[in-house]
C-alpha atoms as a PDB file:
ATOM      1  CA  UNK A   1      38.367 -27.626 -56.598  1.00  0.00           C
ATOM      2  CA  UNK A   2      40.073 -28.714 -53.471  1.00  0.00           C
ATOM      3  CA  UNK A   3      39.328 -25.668 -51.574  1.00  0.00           C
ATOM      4  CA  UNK A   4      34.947 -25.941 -52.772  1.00  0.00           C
ATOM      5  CA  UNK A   5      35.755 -29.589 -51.378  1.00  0.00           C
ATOM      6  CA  UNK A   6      37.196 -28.448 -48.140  1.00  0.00           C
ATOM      7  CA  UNK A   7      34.980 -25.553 -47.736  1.00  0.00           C
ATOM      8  CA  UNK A   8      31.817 -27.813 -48.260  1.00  0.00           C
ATOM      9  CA  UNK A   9      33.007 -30.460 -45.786  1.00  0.00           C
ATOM     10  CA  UNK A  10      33.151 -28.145 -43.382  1.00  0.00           C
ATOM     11  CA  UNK A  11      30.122 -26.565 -43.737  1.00  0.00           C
ATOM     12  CA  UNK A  12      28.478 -30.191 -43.323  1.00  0.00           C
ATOM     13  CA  UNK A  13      30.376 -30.361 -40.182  1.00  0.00           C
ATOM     14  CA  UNK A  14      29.238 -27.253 -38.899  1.00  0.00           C
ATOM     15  CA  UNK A  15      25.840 -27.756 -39.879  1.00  0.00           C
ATOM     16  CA  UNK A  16      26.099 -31.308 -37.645  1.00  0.00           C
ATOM     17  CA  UNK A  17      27.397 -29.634 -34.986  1.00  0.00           C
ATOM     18  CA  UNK A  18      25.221 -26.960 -34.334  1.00  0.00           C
ATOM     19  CA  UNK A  19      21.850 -28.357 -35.080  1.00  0.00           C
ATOM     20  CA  UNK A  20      18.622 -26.843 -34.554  1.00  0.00           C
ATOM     21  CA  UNK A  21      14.696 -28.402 -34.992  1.00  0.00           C
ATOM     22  CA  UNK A  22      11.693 -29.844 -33.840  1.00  0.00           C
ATOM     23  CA  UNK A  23      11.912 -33.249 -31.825  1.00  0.00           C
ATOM     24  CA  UNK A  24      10.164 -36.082 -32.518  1.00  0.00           C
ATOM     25  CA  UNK A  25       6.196 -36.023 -31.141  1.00  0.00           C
ATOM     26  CA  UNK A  26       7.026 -36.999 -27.461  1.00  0.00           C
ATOM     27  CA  UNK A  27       4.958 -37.955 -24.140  1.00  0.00           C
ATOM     28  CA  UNK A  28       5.569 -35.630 -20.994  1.00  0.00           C
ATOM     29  CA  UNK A  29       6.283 -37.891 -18.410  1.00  0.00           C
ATOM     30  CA  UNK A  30       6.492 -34.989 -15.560  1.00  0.00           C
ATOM     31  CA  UNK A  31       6.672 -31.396 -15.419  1.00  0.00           C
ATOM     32  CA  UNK A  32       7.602 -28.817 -12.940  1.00  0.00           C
ATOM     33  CA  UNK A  33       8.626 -24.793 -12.935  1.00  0.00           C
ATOM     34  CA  UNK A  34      11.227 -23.642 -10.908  1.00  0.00           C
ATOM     35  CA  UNK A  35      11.044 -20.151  -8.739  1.00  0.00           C
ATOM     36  CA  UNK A  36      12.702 -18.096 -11.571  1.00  0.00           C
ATOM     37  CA  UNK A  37      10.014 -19.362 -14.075  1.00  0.00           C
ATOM     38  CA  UNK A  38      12.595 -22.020 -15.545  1.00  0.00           C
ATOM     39  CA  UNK A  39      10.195 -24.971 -16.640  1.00  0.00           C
ATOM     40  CA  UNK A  40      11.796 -28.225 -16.528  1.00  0.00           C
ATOM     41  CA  UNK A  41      10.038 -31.258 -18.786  1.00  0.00           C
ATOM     42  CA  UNK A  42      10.484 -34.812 -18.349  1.00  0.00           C
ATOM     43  CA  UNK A  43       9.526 -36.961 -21.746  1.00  0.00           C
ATOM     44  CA  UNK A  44       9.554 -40.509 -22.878  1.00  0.00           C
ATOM     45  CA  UNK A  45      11.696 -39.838 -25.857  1.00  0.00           C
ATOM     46  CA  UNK A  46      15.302 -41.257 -25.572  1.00  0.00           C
ATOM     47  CA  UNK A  47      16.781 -39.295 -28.210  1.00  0.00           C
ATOM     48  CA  UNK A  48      20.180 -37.369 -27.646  1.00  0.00           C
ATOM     49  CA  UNK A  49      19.041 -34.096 -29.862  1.00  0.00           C
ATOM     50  CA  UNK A  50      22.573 -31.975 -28.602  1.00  0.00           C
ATOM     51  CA  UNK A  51      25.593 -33.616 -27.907  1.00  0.00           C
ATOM     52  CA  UNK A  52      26.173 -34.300 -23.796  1.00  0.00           C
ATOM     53  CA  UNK A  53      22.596 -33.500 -23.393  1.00  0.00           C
ATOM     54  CA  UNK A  54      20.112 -36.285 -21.055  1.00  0.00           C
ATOM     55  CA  UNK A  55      18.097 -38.180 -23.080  1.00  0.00           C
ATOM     56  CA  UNK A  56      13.979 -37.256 -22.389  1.00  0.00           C
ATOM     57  CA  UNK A  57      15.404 -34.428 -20.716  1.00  0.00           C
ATOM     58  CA  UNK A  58      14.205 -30.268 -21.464  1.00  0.00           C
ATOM     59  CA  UNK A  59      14.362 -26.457 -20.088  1.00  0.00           C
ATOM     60  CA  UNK A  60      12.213 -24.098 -21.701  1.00  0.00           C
ATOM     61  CA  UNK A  61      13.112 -21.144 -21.768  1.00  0.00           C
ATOM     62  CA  UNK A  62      10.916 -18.042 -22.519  1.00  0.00           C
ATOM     63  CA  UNK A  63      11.474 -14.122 -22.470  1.00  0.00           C
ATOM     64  CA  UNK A  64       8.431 -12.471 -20.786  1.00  0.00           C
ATOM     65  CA  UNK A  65       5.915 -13.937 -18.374  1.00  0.00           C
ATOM     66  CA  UNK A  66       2.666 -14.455 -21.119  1.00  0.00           C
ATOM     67  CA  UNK A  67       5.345 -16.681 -23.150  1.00  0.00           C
ATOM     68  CA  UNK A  68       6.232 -18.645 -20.250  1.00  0.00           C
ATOM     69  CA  UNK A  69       2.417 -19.181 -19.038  1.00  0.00           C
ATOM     70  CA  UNK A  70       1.643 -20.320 -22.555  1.00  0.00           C
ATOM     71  CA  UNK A  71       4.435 -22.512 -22.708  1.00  0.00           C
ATOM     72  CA  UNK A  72       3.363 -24.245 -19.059  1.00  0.00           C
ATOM     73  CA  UNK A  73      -0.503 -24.508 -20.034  1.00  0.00           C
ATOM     74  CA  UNK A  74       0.309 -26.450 -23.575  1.00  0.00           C
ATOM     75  CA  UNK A  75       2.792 -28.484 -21.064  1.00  0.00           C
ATOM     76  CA  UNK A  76       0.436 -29.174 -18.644  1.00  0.00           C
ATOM     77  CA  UNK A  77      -2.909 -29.886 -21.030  1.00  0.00           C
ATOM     78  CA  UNK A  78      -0.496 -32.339 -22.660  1.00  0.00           C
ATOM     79  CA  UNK A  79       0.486 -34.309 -19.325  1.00  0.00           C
ATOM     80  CA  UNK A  80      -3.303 -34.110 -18.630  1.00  0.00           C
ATOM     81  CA  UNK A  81      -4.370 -35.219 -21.548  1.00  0.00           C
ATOM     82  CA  UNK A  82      -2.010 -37.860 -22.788  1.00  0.00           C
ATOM     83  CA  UNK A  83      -1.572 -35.830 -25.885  1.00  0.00           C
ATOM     84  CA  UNK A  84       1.928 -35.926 -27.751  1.00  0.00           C
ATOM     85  CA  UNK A  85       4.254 -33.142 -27.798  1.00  0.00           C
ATOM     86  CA  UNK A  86       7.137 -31.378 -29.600  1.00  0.00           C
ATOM     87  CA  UNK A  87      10.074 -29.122 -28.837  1.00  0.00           C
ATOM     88  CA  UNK A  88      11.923 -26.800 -30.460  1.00  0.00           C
ATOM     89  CA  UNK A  89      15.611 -27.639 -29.124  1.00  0.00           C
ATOM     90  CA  UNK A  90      18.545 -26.143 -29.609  1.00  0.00           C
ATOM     91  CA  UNK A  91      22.307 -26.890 -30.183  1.00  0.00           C
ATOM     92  CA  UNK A  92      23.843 -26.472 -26.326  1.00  0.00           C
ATOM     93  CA  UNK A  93      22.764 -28.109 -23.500  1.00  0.00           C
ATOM     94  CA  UNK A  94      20.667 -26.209 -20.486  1.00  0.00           C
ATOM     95  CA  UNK A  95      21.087 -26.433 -16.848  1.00  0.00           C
ATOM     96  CA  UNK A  96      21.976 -30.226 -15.662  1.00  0.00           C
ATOM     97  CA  UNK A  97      22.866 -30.988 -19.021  1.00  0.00           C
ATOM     98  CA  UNK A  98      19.364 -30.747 -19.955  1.00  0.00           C
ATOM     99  CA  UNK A  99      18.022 -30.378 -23.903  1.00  0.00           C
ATOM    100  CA  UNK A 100      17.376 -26.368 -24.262  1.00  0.00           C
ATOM    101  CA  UNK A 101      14.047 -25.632 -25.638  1.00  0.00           C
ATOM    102  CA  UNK A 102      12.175 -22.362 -26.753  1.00  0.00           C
ATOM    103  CA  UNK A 103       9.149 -23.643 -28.297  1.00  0.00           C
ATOM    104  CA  UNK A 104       6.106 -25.944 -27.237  1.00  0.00           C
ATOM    105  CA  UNK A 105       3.971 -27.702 -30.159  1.00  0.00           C
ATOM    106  CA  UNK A 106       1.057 -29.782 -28.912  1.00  0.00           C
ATOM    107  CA  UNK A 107      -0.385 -32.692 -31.131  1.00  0.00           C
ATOM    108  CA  UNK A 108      -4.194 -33.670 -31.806  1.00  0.00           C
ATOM    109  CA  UNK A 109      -4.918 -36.975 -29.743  1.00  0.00           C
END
């Protein structure tokens, strides 16, 4: 019984630690793409999603050039258009201790 206990207390640990999800709907405050295709987005939300991560802070990151150019235009309609976004973040940090991201969501106004 003391081993399940152990076991399942470190499993909720683990599960803590390396945490994976949606954010919260967000506001893009500014957005910009870097010469590699690295997009870099700037929100209003001032939630710490990874640990040692900036608050409001994302790069996402995308594997061919048609993701990437999908990922910037639901970006940029949403800076545009006031319109609330998600990400999909992930447990590490990015470059400049930026929130990694691999997915864009875009909310009805």
């Amino acid at each position: 019984m003391k081993n399940q206990m152990m076991s399942a207390g470190l499993l909720c640990v683990s599960s803590l630690c390396h945490a994976s999800g949606w954010t919260a709907p967000m506001t893009v405050t500014s957005a910009i793409t870097e010469d590699d295709g690295t997009i870099v987005v700037a929100t209003s939300d001032s939630t710490v999603y990874a640990p040692s991560c900036l608050a409001g802070y994302f790069i996402v990151s995308q594997n061919t050039d048609s993701q990437r150019a999908r990922a910037w235009a639901a970006i940029l309609s949403a800076l545009a258009t006031d319109q609330k976004i998600a990400l999909w973040f992930g447990d590490t940090c990015a470059t400049w201790n930026y929130h990694s991201a691999t997915s864009v969501m875009v909310f009805a106004p």
